[in-house]
PDB file of N, CA and C in Angstrom:
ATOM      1  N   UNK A   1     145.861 103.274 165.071  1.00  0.00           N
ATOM      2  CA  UNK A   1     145.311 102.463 164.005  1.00  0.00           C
ATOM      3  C   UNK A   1     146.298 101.368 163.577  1.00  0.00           C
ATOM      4  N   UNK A   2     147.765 101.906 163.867  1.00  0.00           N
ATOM      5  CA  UNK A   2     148.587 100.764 163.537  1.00  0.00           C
ATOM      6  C   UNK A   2     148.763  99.692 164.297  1.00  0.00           C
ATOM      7  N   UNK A   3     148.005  99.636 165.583  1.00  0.00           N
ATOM      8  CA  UNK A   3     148.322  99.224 166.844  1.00  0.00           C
ATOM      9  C   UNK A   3     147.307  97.845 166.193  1.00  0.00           C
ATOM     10  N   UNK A   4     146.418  98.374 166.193  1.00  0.00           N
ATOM     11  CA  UNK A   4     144.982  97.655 165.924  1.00  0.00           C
ATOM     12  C   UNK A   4     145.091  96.789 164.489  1.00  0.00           C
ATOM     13  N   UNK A   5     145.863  97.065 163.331  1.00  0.00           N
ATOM     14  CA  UNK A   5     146.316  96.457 162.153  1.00  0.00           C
ATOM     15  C   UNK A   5     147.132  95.313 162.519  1.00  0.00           C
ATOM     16  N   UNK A   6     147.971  95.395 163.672  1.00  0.00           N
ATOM     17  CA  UNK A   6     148.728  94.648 163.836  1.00  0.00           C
ATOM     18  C   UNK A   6     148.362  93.288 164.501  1.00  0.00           C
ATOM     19  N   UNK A   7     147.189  93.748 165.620  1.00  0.00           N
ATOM     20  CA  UNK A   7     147.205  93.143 166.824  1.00  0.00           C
ATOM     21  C   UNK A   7     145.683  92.133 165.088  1.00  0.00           C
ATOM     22  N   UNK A   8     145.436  92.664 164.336  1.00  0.00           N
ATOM     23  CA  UNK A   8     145.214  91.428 162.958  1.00  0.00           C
ATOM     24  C   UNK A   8     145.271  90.618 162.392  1.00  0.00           C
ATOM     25  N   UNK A   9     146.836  91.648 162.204  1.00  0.00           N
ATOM     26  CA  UNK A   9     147.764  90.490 161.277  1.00  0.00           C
ATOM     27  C   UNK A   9     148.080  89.117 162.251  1.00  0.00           C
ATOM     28  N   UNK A  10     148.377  89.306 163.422  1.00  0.00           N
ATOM     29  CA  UNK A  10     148.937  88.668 164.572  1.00  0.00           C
ATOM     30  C   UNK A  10     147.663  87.333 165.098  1.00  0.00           C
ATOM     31  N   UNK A  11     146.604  87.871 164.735  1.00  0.00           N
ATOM     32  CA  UNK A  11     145.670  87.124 165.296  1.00  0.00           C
ATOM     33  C   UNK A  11     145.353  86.106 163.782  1.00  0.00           C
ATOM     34  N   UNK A  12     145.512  86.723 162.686  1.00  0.00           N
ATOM     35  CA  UNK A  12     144.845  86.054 161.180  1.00  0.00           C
ATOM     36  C   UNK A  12     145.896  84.901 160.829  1.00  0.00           C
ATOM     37  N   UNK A  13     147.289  85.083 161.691  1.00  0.00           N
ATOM     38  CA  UNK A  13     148.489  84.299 161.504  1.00  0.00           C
ATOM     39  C   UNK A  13     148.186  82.709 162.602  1.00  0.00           C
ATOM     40  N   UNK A  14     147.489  82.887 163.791  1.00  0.00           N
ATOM     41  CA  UNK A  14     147.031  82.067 163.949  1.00  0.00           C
ATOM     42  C   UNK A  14     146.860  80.411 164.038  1.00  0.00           C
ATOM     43  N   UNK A  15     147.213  79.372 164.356  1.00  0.00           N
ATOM     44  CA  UNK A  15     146.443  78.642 163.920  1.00  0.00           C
ATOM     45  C   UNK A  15     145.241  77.881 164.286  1.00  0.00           C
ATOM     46  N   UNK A  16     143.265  78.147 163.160  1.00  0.00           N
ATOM     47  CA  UNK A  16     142.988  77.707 163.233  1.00  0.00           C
ATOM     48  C   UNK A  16     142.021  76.964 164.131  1.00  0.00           C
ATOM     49  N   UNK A  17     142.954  76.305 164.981  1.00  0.00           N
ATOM     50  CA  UNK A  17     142.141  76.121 166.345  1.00  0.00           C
ATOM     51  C   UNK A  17     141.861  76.928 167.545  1.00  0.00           C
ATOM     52  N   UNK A  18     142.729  77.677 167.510  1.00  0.00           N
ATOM     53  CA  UNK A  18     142.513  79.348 168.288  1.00  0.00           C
ATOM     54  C   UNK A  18     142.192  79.839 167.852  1.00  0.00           C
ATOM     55  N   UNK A  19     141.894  80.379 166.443  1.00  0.00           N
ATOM     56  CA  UNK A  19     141.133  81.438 166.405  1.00  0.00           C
ATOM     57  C   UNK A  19     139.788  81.019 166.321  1.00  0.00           C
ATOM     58  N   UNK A  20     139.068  79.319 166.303  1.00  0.00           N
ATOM     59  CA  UNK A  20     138.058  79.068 166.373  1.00  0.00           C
ATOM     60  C   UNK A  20     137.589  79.335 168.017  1.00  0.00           C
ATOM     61  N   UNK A  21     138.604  78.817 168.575  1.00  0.00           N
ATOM     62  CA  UNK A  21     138.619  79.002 170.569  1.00  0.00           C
ATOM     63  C   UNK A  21     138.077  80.208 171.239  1.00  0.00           C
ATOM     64  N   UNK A  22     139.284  81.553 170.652  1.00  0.00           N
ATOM     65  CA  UNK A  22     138.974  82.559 171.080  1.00  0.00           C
ATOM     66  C   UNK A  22     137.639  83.207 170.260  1.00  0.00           C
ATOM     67  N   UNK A  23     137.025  82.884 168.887  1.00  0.00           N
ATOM     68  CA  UNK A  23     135.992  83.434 168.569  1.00  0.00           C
ATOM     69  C   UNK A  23     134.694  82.809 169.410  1.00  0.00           C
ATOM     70  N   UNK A  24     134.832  81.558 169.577  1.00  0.00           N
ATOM     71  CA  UNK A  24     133.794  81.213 169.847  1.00  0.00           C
ATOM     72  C   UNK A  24     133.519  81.592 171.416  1.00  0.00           C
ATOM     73  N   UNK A  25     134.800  81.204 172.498  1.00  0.00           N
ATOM     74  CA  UNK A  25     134.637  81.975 173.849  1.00  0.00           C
ATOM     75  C   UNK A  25     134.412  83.594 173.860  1.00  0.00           C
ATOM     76  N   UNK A  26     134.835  84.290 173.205  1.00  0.00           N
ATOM     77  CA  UNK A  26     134.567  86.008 172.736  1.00  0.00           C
ATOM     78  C   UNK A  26     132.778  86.038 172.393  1.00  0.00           C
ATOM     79  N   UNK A  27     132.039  85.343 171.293  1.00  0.00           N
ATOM     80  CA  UNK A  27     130.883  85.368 171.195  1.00  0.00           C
ATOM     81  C   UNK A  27     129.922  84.991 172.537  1.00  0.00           C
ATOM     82  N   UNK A  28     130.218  83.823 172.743  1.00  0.00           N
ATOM     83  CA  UNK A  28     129.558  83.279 174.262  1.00  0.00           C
ATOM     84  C   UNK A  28     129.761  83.891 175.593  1.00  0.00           C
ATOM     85  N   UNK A  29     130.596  84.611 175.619  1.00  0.00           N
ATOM     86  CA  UNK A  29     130.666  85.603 176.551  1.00  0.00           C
ATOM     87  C   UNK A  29     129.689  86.845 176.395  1.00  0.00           C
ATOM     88  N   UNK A  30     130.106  87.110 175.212  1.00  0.00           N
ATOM     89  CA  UNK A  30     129.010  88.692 174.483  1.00  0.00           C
ATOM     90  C   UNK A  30     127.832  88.331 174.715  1.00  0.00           C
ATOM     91  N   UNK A  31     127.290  87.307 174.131  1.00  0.00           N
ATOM     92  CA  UNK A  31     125.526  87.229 173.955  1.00  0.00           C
ATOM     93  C   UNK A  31     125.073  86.412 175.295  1.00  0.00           C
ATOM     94  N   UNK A  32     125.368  85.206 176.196  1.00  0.00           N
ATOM     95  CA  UNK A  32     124.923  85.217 177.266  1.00  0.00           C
ATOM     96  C   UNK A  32     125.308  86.398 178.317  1.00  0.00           C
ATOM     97  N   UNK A  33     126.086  87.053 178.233  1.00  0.00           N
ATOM     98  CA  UNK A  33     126.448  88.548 179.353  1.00  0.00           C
ATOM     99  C   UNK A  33     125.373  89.578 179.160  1.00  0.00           C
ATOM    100  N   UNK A  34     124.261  89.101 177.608  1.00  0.00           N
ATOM    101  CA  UNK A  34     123.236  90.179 177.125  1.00  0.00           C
ATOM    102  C   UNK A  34     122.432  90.791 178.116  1.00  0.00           C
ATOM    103  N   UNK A  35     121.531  91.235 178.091  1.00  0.00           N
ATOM    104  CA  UNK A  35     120.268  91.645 178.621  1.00  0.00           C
ATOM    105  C   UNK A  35     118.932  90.629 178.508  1.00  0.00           C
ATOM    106  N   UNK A  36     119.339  89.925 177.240  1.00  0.00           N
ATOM    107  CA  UNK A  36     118.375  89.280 177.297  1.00  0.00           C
ATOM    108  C   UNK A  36     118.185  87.670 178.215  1.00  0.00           C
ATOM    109  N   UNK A  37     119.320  87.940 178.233  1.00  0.00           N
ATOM    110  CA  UNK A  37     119.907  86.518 179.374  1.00  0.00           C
ATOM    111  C   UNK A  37     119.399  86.581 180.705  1.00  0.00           C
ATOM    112  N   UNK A  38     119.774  88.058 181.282  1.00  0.00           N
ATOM    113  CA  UNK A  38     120.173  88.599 182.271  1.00  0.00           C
ATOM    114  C   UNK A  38     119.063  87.578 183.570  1.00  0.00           C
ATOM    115  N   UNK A  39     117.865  87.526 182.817  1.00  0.00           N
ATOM    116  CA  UNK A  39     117.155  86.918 184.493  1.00  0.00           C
ATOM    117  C   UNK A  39     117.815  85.145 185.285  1.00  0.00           C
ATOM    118  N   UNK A  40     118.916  84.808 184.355  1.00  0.00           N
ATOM    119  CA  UNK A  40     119.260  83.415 184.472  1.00  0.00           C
ATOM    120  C   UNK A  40     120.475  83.615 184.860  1.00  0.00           C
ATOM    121  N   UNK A  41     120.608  83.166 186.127  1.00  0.00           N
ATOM    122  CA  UNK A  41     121.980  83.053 186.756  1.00  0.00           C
ATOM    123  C   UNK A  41     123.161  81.998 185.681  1.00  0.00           C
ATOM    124  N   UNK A  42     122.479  81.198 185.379  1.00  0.00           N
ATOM    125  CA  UNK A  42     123.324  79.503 184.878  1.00  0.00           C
ATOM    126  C   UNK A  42     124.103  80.399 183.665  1.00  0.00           C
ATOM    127  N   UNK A  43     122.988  81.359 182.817  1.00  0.00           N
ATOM    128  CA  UNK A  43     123.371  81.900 181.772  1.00  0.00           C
ATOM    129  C   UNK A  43     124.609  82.783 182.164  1.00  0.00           C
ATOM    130  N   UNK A  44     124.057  83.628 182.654  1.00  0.00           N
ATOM    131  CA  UNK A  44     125.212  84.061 183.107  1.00  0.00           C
ATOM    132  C   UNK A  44     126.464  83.939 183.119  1.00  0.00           C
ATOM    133  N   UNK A  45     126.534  82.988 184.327  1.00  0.00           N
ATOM    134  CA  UNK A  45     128.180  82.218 185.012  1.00  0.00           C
ATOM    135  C   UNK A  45     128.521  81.409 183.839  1.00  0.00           C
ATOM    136  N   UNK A  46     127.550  80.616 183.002  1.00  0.00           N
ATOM    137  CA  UNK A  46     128.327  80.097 181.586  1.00  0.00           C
ATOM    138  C   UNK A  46     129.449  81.234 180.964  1.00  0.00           C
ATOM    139  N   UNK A  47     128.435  82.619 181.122  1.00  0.00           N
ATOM    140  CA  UNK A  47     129.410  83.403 179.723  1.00  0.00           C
ATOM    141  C   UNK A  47     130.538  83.823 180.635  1.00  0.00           C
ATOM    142  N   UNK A  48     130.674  83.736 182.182  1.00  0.00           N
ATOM    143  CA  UNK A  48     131.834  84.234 183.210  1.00  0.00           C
ATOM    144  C   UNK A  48     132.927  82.704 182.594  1.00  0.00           C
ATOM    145  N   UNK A  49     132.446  81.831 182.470  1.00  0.00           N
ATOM    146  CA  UNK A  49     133.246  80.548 182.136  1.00  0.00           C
ATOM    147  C   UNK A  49     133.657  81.153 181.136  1.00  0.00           C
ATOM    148  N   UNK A  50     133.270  81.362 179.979  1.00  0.00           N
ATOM    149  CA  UNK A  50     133.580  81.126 178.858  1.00  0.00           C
ATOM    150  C   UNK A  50     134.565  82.192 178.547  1.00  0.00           C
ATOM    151  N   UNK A  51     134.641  83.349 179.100  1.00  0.00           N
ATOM    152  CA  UNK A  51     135.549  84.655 179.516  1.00  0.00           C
ATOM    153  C   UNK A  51     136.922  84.205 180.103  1.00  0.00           C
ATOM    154  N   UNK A  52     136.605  83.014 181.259  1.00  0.00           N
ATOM    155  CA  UNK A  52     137.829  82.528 181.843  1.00  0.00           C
ATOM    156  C   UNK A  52     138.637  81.807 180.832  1.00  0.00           C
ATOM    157  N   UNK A  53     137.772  81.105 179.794  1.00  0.00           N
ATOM    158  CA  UNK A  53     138.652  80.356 178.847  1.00  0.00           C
ATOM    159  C   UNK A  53     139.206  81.227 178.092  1.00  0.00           C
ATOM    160  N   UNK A  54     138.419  82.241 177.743  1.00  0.00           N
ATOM    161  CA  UNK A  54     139.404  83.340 176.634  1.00  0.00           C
ATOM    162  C   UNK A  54     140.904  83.582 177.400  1.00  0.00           C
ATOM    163  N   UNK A  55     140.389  84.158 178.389  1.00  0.00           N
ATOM    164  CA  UNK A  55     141.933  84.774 179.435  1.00  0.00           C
ATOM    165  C   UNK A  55     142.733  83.890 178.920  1.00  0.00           C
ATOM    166  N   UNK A  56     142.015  82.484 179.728  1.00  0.00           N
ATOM    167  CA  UNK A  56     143.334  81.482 180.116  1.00  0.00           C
ATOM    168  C   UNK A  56     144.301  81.146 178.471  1.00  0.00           C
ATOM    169  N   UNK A  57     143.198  81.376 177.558  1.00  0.00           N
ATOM    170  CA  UNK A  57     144.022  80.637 176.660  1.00  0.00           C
ATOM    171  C   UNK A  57     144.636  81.831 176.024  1.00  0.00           C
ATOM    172  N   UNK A  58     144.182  83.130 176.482  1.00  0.00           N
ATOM    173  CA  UNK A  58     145.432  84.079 175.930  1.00  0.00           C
ATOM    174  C   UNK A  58     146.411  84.433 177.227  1.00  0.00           C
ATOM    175  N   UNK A  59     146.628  84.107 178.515  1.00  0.00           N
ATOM    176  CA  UNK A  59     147.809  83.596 178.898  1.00  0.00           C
ATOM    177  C   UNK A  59     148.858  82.359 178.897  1.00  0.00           C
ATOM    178  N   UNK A  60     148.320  81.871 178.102  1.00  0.00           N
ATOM    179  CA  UNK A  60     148.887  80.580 177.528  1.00  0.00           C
ATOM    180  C   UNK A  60     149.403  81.043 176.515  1.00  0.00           C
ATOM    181  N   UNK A  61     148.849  81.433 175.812  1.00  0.00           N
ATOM    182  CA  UNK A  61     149.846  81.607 174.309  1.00  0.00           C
ATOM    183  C   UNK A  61     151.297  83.041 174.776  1.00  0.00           C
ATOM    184  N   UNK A  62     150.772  83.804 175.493  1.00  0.00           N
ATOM    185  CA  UNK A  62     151.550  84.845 176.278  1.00  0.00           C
ATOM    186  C   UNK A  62     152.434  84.764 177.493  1.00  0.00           C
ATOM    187  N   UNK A  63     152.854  83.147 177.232  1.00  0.00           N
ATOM    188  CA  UNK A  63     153.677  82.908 178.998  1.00  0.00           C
ATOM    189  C   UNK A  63     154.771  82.642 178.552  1.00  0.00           C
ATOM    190  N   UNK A  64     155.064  83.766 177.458  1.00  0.00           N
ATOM    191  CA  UNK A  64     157.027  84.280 177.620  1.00  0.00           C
ATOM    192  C   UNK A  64     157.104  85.883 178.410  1.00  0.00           C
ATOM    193  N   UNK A  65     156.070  86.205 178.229  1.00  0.00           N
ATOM    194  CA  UNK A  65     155.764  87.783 178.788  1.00  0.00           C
ATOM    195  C   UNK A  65     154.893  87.358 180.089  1.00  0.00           C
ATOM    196  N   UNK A  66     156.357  87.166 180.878  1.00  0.00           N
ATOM    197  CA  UNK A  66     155.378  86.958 182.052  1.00  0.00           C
ATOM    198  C   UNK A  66     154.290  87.345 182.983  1.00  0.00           C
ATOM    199  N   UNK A  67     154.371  89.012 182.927  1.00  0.00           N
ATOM    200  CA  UNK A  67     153.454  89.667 183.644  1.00  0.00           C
ATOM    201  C   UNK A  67     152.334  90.090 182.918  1.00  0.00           C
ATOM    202  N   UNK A  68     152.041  89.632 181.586  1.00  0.00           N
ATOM    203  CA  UNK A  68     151.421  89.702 180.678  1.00  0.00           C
ATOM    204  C   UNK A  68     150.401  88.317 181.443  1.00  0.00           C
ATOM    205  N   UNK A  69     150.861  87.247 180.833  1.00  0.00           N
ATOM    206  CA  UNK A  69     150.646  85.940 181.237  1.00  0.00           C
ATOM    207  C   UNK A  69     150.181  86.482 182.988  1.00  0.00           C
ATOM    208  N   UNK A  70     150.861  86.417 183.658  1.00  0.00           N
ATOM    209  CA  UNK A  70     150.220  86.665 184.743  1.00  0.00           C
ATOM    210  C   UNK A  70     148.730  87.266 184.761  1.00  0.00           C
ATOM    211  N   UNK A  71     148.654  88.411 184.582  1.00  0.00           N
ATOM    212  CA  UNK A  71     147.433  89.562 184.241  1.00  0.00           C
ATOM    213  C   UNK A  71     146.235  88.514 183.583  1.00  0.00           C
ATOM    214  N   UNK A  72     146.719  87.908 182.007  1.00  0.00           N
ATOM    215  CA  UNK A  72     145.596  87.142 182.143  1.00  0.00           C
ATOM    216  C   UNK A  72     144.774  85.724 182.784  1.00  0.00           C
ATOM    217  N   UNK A  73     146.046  85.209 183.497  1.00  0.00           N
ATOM    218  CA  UNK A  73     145.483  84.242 184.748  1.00  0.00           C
ATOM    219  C   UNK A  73     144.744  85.051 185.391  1.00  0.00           C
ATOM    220  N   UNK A  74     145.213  85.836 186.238  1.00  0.00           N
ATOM    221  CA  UNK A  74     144.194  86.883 187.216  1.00  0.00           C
ATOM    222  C   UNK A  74     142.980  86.916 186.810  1.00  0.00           C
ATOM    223  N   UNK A  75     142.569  87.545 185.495  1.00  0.00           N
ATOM    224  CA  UNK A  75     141.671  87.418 184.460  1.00  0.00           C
ATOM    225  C   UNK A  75     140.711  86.278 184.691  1.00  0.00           C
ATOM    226  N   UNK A  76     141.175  85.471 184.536  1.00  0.00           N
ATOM    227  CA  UNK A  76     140.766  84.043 184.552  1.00  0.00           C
ATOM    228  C   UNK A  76     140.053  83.939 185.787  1.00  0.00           C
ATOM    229  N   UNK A  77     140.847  83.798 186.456  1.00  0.00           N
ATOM    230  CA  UNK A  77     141.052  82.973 188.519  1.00  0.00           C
ATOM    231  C   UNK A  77     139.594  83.912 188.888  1.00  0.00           C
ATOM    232  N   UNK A  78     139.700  85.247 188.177  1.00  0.00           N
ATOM    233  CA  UNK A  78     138.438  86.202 189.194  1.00  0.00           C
ATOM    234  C   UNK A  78     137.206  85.770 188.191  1.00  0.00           C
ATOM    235  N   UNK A  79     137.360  85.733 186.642  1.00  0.00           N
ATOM    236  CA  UNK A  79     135.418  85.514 186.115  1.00  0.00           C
ATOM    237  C   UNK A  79     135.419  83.781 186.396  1.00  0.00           C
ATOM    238  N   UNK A  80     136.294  82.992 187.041  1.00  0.00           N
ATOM    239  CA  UNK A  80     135.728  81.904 187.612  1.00  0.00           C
ATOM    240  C   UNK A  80     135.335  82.127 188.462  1.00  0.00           C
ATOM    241  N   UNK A  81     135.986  82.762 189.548  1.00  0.00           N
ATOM    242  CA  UNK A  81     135.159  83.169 190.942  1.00  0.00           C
ATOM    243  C   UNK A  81     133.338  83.473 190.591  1.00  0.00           C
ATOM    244  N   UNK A  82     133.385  85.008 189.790  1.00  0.00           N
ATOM    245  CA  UNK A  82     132.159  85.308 190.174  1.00  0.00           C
ATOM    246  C   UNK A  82     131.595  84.256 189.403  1.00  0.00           C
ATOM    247  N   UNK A  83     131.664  83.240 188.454  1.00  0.00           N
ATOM    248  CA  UNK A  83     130.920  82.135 188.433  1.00  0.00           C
ATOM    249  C   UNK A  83     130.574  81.395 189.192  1.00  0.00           C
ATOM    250  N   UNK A  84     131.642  81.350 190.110  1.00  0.00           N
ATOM    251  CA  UNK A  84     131.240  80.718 191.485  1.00  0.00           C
ATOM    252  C   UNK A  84     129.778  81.276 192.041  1.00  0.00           C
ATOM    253  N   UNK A  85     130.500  82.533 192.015  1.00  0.00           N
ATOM    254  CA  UNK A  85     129.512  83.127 193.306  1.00  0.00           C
ATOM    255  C   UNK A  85     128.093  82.916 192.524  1.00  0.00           C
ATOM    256  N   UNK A  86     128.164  83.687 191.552  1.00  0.00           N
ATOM    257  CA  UNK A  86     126.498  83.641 190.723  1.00  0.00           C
ATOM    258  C   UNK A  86     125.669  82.429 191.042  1.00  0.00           C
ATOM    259  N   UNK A  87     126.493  81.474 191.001  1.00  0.00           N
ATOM    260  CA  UNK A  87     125.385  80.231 191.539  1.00  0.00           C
ATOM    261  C   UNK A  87     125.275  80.238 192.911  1.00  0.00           C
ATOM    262  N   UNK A  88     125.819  80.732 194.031  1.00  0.00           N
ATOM    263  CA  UNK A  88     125.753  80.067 195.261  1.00  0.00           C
ATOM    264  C   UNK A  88     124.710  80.895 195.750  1.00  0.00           C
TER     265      UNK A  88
END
């Protein structure tokens, strides 16, 4: 529970334009990934985009911890892929 208080405080400290970034890529991921989406490829691979932006921009803020930073490129590099793929 303290883990989770923290990883809060850490995010409420912020500024601003990230936490508008990561809320809004976090939502758009959730609700086009729905069920109710599900028969639309475009929908889809949008919310695989919008997942890649979360990663990327939390290995960006995390590229003093490199293998951290690493992990979430990876992150990234693969829900672009299957965006790829979903359309082809």
């Amino acid at each position: 529970m303290q883990r989770i208080k923290f990883i809060i405080k850490q995010f409420l400290h912020e500024p601003l334009w990230f936490k508008i970034l990561i809320s809004t890529t976090l939502i758009i991921s959730i609700t086009f990934s729905s069920s109710f989406f599900a028969d639309n490829d475009y929908y889809q691979s949008f919310a695989k985009l919008a997942a890649a932006l979360f990663f990327c921009a939390y290995g960006i803020k995390f590229w003093r911890n490199f293998k951290i930073a690493i992990l979430f490129f990876a992150f990234s590099i693969i829900c672009i892929y299957l965006s790829i793929m979903l359309l082809i």
